[in-house]
N, C-alpha and C. Protein backbone atom coordinates (compact mmCIF):
# COMPACT_ATOMS: atom_id res chain seq x y z
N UNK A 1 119.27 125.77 107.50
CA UNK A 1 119.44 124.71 106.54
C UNK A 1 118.23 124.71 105.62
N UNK A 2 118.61 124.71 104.43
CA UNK A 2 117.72 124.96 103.25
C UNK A 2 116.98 123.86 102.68
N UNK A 3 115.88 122.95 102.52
CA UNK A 3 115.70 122.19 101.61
C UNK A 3 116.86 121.15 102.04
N UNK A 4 116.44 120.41 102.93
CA UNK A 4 117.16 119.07 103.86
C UNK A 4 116.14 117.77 103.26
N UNK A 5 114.86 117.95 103.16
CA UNK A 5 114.68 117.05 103.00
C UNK A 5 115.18 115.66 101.76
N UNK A 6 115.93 116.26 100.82
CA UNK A 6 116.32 115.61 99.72
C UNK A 6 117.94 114.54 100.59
N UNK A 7 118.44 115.56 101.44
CA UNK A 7 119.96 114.66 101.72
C UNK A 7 118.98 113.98 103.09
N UNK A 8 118.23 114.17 103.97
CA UNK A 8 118.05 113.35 105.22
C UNK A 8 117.68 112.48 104.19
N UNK A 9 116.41 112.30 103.73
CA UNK A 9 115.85 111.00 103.19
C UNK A 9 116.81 110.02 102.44
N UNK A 10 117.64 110.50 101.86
CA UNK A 10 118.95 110.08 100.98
C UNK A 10 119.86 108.94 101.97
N UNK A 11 120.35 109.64 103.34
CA UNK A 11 120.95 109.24 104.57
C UNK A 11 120.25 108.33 105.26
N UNK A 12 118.93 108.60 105.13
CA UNK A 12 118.26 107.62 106.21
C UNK A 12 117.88 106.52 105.35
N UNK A 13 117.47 106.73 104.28
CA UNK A 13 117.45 105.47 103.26
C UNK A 13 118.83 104.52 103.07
N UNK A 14 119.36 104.63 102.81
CA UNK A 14 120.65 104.46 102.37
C UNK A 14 121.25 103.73 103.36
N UNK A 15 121.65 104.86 104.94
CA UNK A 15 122.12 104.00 106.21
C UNK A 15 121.00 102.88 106.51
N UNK A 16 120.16 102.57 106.58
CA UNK A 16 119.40 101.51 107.10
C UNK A 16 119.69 99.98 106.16
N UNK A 17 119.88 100.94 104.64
CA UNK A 17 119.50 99.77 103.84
C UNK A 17 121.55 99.02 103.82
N UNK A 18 122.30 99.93 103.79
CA UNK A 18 123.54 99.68 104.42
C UNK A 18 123.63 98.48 105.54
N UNK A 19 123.13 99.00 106.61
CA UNK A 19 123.25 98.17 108.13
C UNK A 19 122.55 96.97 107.63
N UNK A 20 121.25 97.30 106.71
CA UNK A 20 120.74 95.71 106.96
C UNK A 20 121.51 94.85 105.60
N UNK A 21 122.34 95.15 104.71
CA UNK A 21 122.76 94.46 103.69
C UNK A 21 124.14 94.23 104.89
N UNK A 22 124.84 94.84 105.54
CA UNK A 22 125.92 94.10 106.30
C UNK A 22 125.66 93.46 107.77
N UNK A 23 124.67 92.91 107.41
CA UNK A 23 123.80 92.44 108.69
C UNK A 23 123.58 92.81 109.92
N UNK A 24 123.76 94.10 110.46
CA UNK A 24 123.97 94.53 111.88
C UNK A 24 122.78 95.31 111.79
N UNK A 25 121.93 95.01 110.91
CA UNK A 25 120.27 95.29 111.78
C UNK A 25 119.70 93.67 111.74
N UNK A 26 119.39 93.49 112.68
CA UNK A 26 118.36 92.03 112.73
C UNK A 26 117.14 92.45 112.12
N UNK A 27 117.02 90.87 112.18
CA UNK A 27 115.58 91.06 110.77
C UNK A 27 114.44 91.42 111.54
N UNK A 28 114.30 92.74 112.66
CA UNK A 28 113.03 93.47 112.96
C UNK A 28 113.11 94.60 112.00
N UNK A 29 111.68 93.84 111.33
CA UNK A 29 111.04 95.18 110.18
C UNK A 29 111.12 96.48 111.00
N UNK A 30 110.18 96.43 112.21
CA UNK A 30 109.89 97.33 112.93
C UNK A 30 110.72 98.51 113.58
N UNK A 31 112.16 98.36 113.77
CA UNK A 31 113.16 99.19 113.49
C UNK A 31 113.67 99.86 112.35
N UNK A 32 113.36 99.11 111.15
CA UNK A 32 113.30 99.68 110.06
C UNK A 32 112.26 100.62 109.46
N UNK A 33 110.84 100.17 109.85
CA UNK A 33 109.49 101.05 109.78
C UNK A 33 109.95 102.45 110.93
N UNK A 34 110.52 102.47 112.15
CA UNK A 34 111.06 103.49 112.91
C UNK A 34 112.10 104.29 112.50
N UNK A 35 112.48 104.03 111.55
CA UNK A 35 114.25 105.03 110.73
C UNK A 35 112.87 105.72 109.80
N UNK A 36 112.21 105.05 108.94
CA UNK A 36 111.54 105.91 107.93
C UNK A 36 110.69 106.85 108.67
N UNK A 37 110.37 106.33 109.79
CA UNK A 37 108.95 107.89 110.51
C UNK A 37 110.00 108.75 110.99
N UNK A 38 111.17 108.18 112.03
CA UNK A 38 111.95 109.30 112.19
C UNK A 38 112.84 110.17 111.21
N UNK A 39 112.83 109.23 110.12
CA UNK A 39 113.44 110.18 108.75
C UNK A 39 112.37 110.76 108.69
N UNK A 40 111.07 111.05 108.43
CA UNK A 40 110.07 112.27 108.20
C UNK A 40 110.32 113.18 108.99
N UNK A 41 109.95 113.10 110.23
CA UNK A 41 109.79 113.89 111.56
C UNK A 41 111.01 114.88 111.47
N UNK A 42 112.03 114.07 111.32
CA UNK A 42 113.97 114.94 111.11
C UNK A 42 113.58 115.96 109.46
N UNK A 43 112.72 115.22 108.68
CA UNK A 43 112.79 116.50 107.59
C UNK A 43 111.90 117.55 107.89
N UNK A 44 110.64 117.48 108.94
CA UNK A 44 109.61 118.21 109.06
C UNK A 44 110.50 119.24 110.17
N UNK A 45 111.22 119.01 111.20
CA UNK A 45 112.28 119.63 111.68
C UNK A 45 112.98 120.56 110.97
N UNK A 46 113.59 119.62 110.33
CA UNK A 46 114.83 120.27 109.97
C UNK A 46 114.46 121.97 109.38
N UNK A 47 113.56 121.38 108.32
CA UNK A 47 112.91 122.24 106.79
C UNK A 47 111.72 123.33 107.56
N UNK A 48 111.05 122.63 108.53
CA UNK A 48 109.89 123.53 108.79
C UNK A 48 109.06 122.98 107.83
N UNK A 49 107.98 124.05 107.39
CA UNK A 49 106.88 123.89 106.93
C UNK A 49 107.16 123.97 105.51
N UNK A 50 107.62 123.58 104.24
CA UNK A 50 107.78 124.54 103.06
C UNK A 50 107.22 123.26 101.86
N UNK A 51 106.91 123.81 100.80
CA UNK A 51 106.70 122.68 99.92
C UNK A 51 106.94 121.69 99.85
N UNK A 52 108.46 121.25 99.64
CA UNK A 52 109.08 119.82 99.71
C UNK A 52 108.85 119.06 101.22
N UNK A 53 108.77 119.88 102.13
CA UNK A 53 108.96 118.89 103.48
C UNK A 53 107.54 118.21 103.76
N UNK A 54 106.66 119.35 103.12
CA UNK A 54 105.25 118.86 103.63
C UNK A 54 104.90 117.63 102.80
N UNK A 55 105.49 116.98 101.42
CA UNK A 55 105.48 116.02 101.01
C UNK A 55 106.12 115.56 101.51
N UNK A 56 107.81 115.38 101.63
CA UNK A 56 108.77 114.55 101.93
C UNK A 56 108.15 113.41 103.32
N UNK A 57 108.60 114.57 104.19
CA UNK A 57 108.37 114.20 105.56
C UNK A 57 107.11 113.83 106.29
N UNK A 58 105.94 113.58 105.73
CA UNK A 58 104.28 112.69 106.18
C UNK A 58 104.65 111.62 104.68
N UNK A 59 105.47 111.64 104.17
CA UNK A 59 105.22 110.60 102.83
C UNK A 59 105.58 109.51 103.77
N UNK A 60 107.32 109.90 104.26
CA UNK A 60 108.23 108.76 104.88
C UNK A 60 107.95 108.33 106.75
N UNK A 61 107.05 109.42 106.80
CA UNK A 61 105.89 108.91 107.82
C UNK A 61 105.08 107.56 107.25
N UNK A 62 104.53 107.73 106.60
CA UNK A 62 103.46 106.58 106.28
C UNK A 62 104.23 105.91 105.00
N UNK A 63 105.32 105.68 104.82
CA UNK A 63 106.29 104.38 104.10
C UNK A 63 106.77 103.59 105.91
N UNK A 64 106.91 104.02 106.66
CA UNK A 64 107.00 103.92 108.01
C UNK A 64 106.17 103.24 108.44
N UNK A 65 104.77 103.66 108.52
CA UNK A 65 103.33 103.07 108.86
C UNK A 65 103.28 101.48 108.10
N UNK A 66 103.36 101.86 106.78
CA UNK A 66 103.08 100.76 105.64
C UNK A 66 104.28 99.60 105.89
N UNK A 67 105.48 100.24 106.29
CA UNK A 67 106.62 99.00 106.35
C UNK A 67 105.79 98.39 107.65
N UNK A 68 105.69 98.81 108.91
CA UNK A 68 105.28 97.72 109.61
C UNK A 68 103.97 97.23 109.46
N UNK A 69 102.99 97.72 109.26
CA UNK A 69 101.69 97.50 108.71
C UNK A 69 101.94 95.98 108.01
N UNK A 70 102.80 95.97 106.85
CA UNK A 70 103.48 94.76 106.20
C UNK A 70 103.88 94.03 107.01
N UNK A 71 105.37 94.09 107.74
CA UNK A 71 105.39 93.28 108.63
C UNK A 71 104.36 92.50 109.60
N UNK A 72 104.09 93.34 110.26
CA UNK A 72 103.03 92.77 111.09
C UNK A 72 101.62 92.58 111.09
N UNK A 73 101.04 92.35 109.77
CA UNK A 73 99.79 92.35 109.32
C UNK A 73 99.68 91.74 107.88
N UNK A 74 101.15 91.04 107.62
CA UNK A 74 101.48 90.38 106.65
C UNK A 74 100.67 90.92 105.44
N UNK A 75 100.11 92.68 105.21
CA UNK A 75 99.98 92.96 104.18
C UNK A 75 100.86 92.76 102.62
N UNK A 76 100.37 92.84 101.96
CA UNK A 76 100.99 92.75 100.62
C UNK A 76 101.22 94.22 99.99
N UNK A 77 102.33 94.19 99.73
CA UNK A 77 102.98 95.59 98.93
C UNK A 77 101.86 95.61 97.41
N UNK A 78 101.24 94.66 97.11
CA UNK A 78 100.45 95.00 95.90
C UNK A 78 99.18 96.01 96.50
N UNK A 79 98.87 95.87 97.75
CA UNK A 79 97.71 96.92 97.90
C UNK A 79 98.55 98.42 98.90
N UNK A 80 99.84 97.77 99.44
CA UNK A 80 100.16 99.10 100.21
C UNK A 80 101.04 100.43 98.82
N UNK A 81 101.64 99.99 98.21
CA UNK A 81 102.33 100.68 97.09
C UNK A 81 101.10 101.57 96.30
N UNK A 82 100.01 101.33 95.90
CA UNK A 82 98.59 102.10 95.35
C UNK A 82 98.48 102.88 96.05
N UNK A 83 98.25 102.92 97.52
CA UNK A 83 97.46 103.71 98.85
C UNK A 83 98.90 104.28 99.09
N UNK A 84 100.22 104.12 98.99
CA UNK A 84 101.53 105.52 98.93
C UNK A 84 101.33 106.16 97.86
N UNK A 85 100.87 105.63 96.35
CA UNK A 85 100.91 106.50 95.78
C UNK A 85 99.60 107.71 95.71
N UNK A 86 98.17 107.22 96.29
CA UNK A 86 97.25 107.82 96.44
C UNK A 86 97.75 108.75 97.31
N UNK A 87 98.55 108.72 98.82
CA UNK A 87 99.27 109.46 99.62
C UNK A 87 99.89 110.47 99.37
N UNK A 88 100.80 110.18 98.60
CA UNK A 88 101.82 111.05 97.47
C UNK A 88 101.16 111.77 96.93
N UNK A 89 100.56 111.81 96.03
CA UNK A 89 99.37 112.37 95.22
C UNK A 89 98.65 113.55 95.83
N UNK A 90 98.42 113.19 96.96
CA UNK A 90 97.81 114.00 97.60
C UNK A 90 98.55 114.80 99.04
N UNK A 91 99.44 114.63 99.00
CA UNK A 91 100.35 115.84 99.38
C UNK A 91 100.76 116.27 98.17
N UNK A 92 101.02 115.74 97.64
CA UNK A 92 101.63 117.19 96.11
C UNK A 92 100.41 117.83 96.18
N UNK A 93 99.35 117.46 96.14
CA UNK A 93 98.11 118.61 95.90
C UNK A 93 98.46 119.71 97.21
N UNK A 94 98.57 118.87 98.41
CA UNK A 94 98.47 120.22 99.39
C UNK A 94 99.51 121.01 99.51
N UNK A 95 100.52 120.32 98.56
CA UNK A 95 101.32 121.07 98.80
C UNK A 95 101.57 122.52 97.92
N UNK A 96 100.44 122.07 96.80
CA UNK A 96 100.86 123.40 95.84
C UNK A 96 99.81 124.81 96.84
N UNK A 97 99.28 124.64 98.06
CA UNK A 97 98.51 125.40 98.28
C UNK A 97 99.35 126.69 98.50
N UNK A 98 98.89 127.90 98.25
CA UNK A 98 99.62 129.21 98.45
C UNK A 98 99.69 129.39 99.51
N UNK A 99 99.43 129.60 100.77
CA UNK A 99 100.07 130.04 102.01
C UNK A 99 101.67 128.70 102.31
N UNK A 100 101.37 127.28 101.68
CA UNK A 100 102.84 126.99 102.26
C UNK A 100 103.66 127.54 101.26
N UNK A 101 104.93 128.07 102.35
CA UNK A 101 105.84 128.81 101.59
C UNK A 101 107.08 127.88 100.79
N UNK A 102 107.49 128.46 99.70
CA UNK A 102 108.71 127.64 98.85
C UNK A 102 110.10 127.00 99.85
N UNK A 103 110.17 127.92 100.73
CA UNK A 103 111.26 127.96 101.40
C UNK A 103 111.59 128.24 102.93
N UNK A 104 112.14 127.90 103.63
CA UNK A 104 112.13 128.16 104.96
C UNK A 104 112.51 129.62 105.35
N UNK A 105 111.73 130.56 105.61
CA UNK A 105 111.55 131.58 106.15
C UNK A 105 113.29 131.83 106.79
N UNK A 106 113.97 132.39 106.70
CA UNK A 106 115.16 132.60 107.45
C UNK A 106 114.97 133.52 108.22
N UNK A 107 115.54 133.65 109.20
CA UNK A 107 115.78 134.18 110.37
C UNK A 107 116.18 136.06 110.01
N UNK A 108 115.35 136.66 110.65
CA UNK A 108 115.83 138.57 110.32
C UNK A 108 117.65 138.43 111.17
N UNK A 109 118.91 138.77 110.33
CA UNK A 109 119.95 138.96 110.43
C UNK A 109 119.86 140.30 111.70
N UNK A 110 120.89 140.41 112.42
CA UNK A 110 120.94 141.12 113.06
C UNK A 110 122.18 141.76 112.38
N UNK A 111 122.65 142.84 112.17
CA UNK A 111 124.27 143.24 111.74
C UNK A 111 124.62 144.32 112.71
């Protein structure tokens, strides 16, 4: 599977925000901060190591961190939203480094 991280994050965003607009997530943030780390972890899986995942998947790690961080530390999104984008920022930097590769290495075919 090629470059997953664009449809998991899509799915895991989406289903959570689904369940909690038809009310069958209760109002624990903290299950919701747990869909976004395990949406990372599922793109760092899925993808391996390659440009997009190494952003994607530690971004929605720490949107994860920051949702409960909020919850339970009654932070304010005016100082956590700056420090994702400082985050962000700086995986795009690591990510342009030349040894990570564009794409997930596929497997040598046997025929």
């Amino acid at each position: 599977m090629r470059d997953a991280a664009l449809p998991v994050t899509l799915i895991a965003v989406g289903g959570v925000w689904l369940l909690w607009y038809l009310r069958w997530l209760p109002d624990f943030d903290w299950i919701i901060a747990l869909g976004f780390a395990a949406a990372g972890i599922a793109v760092l899986a899925f993808d391996g190591v390659t440009k997009n995942s190494v952003v994607v998947g530690p971004l929605l790690i720490a949107v994860g961190i920051a949702w409960g961080l909020a919850e339970r530390y009654r932070l304010s999104w005016s100082l956590i939203i700056p420090v994702l984008l400082i985050v962000l920022g700086a995986l795009m930097l690591i990510a342009r480094h030349p040894r990570i590769p564009e794409r997930r290495r596929s497997a040598s075919r046997v025929e």
